[in-house]
C-alpha atoms as a PDB file:
ATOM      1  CA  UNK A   1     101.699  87.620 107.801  1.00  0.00           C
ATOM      2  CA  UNK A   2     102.551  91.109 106.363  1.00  0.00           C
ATOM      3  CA  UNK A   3     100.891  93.703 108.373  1.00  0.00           C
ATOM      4  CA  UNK A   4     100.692  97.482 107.304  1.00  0.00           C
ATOM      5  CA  UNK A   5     100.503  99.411 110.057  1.00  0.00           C
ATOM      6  CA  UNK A   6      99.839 103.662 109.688  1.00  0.00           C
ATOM      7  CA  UNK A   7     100.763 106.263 112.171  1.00  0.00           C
ATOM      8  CA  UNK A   8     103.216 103.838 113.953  1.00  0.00           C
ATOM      9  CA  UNK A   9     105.499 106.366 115.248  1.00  0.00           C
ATOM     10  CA  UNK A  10     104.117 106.556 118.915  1.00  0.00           C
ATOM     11  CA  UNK A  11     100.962 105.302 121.195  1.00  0.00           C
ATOM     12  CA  UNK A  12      98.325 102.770 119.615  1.00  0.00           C
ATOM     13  CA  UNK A  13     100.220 102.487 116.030  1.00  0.00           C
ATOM     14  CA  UNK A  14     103.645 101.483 117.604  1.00  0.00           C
ATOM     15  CA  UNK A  15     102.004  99.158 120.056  1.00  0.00           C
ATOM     16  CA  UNK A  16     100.120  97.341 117.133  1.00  0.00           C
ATOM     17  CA  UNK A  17     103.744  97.195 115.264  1.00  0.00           C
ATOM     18  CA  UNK A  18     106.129  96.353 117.969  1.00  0.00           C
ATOM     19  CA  UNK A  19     103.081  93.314 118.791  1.00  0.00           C
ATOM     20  CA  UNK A  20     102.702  92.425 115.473  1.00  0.00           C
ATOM     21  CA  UNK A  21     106.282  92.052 114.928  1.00  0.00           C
ATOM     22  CA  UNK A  22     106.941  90.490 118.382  1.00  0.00           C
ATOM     23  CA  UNK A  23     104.642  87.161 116.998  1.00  0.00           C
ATOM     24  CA  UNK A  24     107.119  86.497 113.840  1.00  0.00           C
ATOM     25  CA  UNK A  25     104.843  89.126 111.421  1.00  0.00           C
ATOM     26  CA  UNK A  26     106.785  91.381 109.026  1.00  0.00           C
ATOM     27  CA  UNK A  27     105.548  95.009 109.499  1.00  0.00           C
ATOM     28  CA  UNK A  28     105.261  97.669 107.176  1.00  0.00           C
ATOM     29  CA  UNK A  29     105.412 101.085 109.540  1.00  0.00           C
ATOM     30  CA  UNK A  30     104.341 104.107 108.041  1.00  0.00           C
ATOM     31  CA  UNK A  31     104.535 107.806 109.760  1.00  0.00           C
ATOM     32  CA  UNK A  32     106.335 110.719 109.270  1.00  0.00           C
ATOM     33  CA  UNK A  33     108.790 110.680 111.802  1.00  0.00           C
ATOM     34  CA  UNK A  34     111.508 108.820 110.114  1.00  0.00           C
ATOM     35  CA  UNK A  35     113.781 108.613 112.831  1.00  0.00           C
ATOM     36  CA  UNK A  36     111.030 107.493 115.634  1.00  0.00           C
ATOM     37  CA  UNK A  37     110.056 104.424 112.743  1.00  0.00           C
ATOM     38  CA  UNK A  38     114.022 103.557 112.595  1.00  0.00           C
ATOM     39  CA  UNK A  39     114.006 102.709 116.463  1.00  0.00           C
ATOM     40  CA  UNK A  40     111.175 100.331 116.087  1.00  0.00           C
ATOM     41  CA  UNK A  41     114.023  97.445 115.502  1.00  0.00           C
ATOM     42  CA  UNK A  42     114.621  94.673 113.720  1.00  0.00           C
ATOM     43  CA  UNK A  43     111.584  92.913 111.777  1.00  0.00           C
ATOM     44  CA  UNK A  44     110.091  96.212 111.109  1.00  0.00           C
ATOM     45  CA  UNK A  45     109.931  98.014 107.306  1.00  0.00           C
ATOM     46  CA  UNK A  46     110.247 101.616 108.224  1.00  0.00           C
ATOM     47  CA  UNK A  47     108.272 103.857 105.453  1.00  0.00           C
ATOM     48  CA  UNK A  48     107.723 107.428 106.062  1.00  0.00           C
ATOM     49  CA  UNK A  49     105.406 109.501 104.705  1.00  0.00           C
ATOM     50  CA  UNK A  50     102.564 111.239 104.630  1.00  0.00           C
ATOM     51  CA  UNK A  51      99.123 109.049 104.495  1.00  0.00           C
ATOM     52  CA  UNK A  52      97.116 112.908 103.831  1.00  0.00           C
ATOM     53  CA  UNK A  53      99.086 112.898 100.533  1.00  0.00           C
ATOM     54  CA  UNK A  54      98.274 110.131  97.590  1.00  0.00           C
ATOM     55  CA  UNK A  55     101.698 109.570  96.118  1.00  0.00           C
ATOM     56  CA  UNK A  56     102.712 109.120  99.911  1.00  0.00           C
ATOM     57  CA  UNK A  57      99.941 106.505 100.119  1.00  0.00           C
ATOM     58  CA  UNK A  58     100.480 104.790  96.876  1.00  0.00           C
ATOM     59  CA  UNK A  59     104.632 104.166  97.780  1.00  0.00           C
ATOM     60  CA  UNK A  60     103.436 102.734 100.633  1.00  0.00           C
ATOM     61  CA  UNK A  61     101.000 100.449  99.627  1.00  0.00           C
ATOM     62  CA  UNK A  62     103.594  99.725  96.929  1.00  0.00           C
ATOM     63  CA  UNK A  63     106.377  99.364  99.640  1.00  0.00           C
ATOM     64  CA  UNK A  64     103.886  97.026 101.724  1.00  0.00           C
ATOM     65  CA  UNK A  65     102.989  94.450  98.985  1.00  0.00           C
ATOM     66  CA  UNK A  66     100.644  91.454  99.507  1.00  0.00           C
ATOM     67  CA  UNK A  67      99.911  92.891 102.708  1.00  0.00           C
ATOM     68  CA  UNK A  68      97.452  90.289 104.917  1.00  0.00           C
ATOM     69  CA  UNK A  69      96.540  93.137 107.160  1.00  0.00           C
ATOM     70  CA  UNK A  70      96.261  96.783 106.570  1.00  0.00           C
ATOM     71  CA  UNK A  71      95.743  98.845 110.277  1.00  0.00           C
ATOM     72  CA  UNK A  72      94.331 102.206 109.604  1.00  0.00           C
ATOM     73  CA  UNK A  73      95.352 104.047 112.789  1.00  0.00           C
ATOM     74  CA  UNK A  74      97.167 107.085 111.719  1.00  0.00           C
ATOM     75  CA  UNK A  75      94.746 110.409 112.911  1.00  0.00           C
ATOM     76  CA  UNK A  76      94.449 113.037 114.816  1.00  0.00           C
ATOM     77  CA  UNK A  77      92.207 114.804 117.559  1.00  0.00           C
ATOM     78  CA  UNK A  78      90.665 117.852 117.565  1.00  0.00           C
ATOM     79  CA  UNK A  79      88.318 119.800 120.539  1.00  0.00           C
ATOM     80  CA  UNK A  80      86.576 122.812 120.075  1.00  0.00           C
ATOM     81  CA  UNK A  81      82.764 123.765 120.674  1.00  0.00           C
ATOM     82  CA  UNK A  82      80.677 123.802 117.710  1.00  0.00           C
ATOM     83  CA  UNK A  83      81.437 127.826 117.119  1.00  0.00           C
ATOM     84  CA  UNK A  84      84.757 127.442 117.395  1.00  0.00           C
ATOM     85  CA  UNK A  85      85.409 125.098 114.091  1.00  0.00           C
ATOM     86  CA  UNK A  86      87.615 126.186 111.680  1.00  0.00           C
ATOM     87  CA  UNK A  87      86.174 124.973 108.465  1.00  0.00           C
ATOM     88  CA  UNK A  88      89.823 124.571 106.991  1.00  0.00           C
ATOM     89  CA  UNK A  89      91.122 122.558 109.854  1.00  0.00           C
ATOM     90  CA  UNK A  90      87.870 120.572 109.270  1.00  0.00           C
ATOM     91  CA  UNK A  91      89.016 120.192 105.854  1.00  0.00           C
ATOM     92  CA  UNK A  92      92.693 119.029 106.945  1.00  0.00           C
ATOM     93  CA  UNK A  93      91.229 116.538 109.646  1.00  0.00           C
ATOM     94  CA  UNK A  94      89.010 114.649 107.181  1.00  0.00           C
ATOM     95  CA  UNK A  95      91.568 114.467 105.046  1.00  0.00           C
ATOM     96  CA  UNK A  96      93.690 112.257 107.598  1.00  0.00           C
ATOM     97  CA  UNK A  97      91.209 110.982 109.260  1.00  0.00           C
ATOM     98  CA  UNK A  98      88.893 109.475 106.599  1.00  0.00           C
ATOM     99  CA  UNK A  99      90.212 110.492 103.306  1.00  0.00           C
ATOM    100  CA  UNK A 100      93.571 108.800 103.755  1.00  0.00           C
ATOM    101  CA  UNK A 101      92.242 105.338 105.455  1.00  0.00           C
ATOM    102  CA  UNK A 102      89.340 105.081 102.261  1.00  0.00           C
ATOM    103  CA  UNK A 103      92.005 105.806 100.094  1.00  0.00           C
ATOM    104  CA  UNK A 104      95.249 103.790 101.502  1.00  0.00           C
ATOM    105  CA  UNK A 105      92.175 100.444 101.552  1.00  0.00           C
ATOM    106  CA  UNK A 106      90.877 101.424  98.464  1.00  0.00           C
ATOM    107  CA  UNK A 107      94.600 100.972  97.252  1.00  0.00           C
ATOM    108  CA  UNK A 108      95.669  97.749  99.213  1.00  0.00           C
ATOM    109  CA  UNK A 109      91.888  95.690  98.127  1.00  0.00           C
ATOM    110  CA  UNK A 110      93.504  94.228  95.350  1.00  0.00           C
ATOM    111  CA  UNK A 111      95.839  92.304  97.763  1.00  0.00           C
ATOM    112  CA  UNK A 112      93.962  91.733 100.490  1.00  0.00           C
ATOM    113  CA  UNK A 113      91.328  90.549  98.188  1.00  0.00           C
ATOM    114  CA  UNK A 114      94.020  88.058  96.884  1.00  0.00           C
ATOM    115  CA  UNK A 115      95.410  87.139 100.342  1.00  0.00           C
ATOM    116  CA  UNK A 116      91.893  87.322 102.137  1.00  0.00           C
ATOM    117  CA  UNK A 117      92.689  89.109 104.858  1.00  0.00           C
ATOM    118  CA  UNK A 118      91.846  91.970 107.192  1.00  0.00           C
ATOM    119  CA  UNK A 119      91.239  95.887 107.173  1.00  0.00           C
ATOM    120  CA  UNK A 120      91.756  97.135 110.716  1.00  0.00           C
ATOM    121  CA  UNK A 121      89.951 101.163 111.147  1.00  0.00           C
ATOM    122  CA  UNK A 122      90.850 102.925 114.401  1.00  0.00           C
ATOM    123  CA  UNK A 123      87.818 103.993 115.762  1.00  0.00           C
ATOM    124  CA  UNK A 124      86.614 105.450 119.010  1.00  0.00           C
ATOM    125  CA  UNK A 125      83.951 105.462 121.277  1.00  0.00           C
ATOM    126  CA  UNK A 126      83.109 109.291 119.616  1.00  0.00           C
ATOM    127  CA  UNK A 127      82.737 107.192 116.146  1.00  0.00           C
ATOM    128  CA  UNK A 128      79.174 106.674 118.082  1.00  0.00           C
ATOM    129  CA  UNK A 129      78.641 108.874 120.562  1.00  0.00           C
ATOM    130  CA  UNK A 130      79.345 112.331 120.109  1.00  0.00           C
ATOM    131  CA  UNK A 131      80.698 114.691 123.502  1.00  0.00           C
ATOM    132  CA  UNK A 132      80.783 118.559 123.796  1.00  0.00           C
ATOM    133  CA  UNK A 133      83.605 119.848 121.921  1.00  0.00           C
ATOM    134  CA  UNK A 134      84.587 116.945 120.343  1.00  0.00           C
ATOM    135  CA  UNK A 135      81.773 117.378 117.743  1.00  0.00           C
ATOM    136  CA  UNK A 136      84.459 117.790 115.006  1.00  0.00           C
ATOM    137  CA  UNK A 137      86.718 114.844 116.286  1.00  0.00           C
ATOM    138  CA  UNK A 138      83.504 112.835 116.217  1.00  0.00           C
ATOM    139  CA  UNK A 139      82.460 113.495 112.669  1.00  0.00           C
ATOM    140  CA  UNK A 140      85.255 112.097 111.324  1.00  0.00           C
ATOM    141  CA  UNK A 141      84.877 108.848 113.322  1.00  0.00           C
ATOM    142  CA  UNK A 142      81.194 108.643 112.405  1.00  0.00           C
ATOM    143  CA  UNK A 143      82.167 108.960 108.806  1.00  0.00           C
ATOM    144  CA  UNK A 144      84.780 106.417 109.476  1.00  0.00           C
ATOM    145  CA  UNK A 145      82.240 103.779 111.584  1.00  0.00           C
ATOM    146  CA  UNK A 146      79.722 104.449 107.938  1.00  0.00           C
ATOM    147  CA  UNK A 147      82.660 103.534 105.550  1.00  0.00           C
ATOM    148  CA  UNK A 148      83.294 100.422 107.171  1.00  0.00           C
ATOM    149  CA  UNK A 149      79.958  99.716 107.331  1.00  0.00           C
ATOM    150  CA  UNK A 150      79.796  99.476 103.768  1.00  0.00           C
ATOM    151  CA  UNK A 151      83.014  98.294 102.884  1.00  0.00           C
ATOM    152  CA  UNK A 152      82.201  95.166 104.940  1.00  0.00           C
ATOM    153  CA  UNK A 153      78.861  94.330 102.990  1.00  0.00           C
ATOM    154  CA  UNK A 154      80.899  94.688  99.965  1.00  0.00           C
ATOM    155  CA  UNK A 155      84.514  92.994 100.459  1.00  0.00           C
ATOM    156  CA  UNK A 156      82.572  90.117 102.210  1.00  0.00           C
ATOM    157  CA  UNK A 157      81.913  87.667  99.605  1.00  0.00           C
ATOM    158  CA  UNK A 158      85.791  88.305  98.499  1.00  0.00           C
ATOM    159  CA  UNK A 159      87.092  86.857 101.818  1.00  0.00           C
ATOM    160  CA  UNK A 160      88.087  90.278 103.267  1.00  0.00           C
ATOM    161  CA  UNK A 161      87.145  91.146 107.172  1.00  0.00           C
ATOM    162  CA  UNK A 162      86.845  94.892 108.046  1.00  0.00           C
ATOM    163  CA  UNK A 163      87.523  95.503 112.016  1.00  0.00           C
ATOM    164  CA  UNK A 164      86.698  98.406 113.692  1.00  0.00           C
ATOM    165  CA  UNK A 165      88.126  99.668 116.912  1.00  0.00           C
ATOM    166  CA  UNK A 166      86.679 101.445 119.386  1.00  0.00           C
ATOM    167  CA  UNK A 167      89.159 102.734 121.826  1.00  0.00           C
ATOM    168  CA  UNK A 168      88.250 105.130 124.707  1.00  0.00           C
ATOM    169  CA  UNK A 169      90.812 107.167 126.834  1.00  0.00           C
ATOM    170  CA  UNK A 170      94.343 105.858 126.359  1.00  0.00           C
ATOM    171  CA  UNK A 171      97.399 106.498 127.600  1.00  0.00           C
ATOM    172  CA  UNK A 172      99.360 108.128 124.330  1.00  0.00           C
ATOM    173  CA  UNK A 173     100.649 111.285 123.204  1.00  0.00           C
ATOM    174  CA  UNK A 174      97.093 111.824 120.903  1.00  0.00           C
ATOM    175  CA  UNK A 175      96.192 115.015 123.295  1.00  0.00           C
ATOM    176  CA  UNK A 176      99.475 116.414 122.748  1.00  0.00           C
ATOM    177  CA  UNK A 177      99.251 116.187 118.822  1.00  0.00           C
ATOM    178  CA  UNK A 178      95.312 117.144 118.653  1.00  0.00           C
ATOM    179  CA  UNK A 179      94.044 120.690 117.728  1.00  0.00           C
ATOM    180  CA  UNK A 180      91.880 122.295 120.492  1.00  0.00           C
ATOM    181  CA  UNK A 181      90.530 126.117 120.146  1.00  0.00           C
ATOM    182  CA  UNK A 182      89.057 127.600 123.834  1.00  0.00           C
ATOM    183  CA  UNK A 183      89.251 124.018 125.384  1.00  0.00           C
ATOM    184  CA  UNK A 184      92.083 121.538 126.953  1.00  0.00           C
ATOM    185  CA  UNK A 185      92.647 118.694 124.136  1.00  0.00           C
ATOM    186  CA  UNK A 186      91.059 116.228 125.876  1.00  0.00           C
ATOM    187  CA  UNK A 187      87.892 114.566 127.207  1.00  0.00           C
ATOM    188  CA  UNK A 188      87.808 112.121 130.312  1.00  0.00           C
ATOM    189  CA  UNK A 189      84.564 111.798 132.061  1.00  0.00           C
ATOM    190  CA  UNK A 190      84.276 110.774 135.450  1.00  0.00           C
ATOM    191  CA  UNK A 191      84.709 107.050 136.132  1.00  0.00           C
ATOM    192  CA  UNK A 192      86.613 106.422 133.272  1.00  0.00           C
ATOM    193  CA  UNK A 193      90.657 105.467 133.181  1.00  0.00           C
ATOM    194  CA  UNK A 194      93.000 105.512 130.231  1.00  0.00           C
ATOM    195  CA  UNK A 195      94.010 102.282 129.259  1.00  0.00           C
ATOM    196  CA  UNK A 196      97.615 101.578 127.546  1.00  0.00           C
ATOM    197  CA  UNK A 197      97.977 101.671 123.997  1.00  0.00           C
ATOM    198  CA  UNK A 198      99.805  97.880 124.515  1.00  0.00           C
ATOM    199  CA  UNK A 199      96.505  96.617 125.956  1.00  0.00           C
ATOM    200  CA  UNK A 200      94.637  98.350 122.786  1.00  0.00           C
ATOM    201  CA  UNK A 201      97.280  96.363 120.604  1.00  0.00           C
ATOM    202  CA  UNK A 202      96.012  93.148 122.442  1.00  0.00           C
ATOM    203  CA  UNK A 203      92.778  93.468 121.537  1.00  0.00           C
ATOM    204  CA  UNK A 204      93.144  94.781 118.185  1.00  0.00           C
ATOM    205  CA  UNK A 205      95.407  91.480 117.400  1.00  0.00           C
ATOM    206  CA  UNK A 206      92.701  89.192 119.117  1.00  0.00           C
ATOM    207  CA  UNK A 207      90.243  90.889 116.776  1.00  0.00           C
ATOM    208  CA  UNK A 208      91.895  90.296 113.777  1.00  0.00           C
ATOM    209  CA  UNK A 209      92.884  86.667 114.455  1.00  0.00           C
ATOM    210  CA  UNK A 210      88.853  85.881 114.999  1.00  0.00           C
ATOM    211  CA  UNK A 211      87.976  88.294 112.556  1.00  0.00           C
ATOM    212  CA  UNK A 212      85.968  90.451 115.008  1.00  0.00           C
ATOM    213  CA  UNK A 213      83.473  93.060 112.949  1.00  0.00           C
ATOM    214  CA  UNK A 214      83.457  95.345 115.995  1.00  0.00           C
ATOM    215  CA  UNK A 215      85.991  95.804 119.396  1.00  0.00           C
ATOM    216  CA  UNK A 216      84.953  98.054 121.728  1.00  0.00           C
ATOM    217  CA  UNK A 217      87.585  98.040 124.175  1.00  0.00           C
ATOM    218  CA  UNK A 218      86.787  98.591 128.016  1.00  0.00           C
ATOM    219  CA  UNK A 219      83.343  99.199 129.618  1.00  0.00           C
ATOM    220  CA  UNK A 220      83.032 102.731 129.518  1.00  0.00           C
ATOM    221  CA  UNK A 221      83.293 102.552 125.854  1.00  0.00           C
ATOM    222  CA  UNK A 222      80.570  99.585 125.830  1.00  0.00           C
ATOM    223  CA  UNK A 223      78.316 101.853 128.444  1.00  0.00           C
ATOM    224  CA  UNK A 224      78.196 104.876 126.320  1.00  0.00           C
ATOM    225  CA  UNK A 225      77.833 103.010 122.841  1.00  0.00           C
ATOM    226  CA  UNK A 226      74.816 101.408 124.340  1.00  0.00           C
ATOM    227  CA  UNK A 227      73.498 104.643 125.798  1.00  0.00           C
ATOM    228  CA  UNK A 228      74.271 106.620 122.502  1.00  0.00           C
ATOM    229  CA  UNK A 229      72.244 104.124 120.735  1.00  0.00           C
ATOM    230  CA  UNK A 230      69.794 102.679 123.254  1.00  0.00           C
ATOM    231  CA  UNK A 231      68.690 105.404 125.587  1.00  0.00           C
ATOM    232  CA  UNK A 232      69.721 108.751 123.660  1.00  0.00           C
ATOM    233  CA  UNK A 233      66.854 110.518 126.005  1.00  0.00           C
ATOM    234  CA  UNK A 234      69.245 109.441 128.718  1.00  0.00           C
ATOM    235  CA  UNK A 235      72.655 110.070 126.986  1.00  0.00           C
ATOM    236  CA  UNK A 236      71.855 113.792 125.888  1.00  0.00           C
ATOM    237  CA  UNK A 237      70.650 114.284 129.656  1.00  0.00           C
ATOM    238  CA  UNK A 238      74.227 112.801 130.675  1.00  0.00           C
ATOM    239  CA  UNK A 239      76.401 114.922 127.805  1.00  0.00           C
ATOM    240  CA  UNK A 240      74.593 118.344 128.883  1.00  0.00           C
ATOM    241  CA  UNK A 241      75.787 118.130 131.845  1.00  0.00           C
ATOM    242  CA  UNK A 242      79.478 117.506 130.772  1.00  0.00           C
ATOM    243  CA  UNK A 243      79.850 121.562 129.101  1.00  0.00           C
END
């Protein structure tokens, strides 16, 4: 298969690449970091750029071909309490966040439609259940979770699957390269443990071999989806207490 993989310089992207490419798949490996795409090794296409910017996006797409998977993982975090948003940094993480995975699918359709295969969006557990200062962070992934939504009623009858992944902690440098005003970039309730972005790659490859609508991928991610959505009496209780 040709897999085209975004923001596979480091954690969950490079574990999806370096897995996709250890089972015989050629990769397409976009980022910006040219030189941390270059050590990826053999079997790998490296292709840096800039997924915010559309003549970035449509090389790369161009670059990738009759792709048979497109993951949508490139993004970035951002913690701050409600008051503390900066509309313009709102502006620039939409743009990477959902902009740039609508647009980079919206680009490859034509060739997954003709190869039938698989759009893969990073999620989270905040696409559906939104924490204190991640309210930002979370809009993005709820805009995501809604885009797939659709996109999966509509691709259906054309043979295309749309994945979502919802991750929870994991061990990667996504803290390091989020945006956080009056806060630590970061949120790790009690009880839960950061899981490695190699066992994320497991289950995001599982999911697209069975064509999996939805991966959420440990139990505290499953536990606060359900609360979120089941018992939201319950979950606000839980979340007020987490200031």
């Amino acid at each position: 298969m040709r897999v085209l993989v975004t923001g596979a310089s480091s954690g969950i992207g490079r574990a999806i690449a370096l897995a996709c490419a250890a089972r015989g798949d050629t990769v397409i490996a976009s980022a910006r970091d040219q030189a941390a795409l270059s050590e990826l090794g053999h079997g790998i296409i490296p292709c840096a750029g800039d997924v915010t910017r559309e003549e970035d996006r449509a090389r790369l797409v161009e670059t990738a071909g009759e792709v048979d998977v497109l993951v949508n993982n490139a993004g970035r975090g951002y913690y701050a309490s409600f008051a503390d948003v900066d509309a313009r940094e709102l502006e620039d993480l939409f743009r990477l966040n959902v902009i740039a995975p609508l647009r980079l699918t919206q680009l490859a359709l034509p060739a997954l439609e003709r190869t039938r295969g698989v759009v893969v969006m990073m999620s989270s557990v905040a696409g559906v259940a939104a924490s204190p200062k991640m309210g930002a962070y979370a809009a993005s992934k709820f805009a995501l979770e809604a885009l797939s939504i659709a996109l999966r009623a509509e691709v259906a009858s054309r043979g295309v699957s749309v994945v979502v992944v919802r991750p929870g902690p994991v061990d990667t440098p996504f803290r390091a390269h989020s945006v956080a005003h009056g806060t630590e970039a970061g949120v790790r309730p009690p009880g839960s443990r950061a899981q490695t972005p190699e066992r994320i790659a497991e289950y995001t490859l599982r999911a697209i071999k069975r064509r999996t609508p939805v991966v959420e991928t440990s139990a505290f991610v499953r536990v606060a989806s359900f609360g979120a959505r089941a018992v939201p009496p319950i979950f606000r209780a839980a979340l007020s207490r987490m200031r």
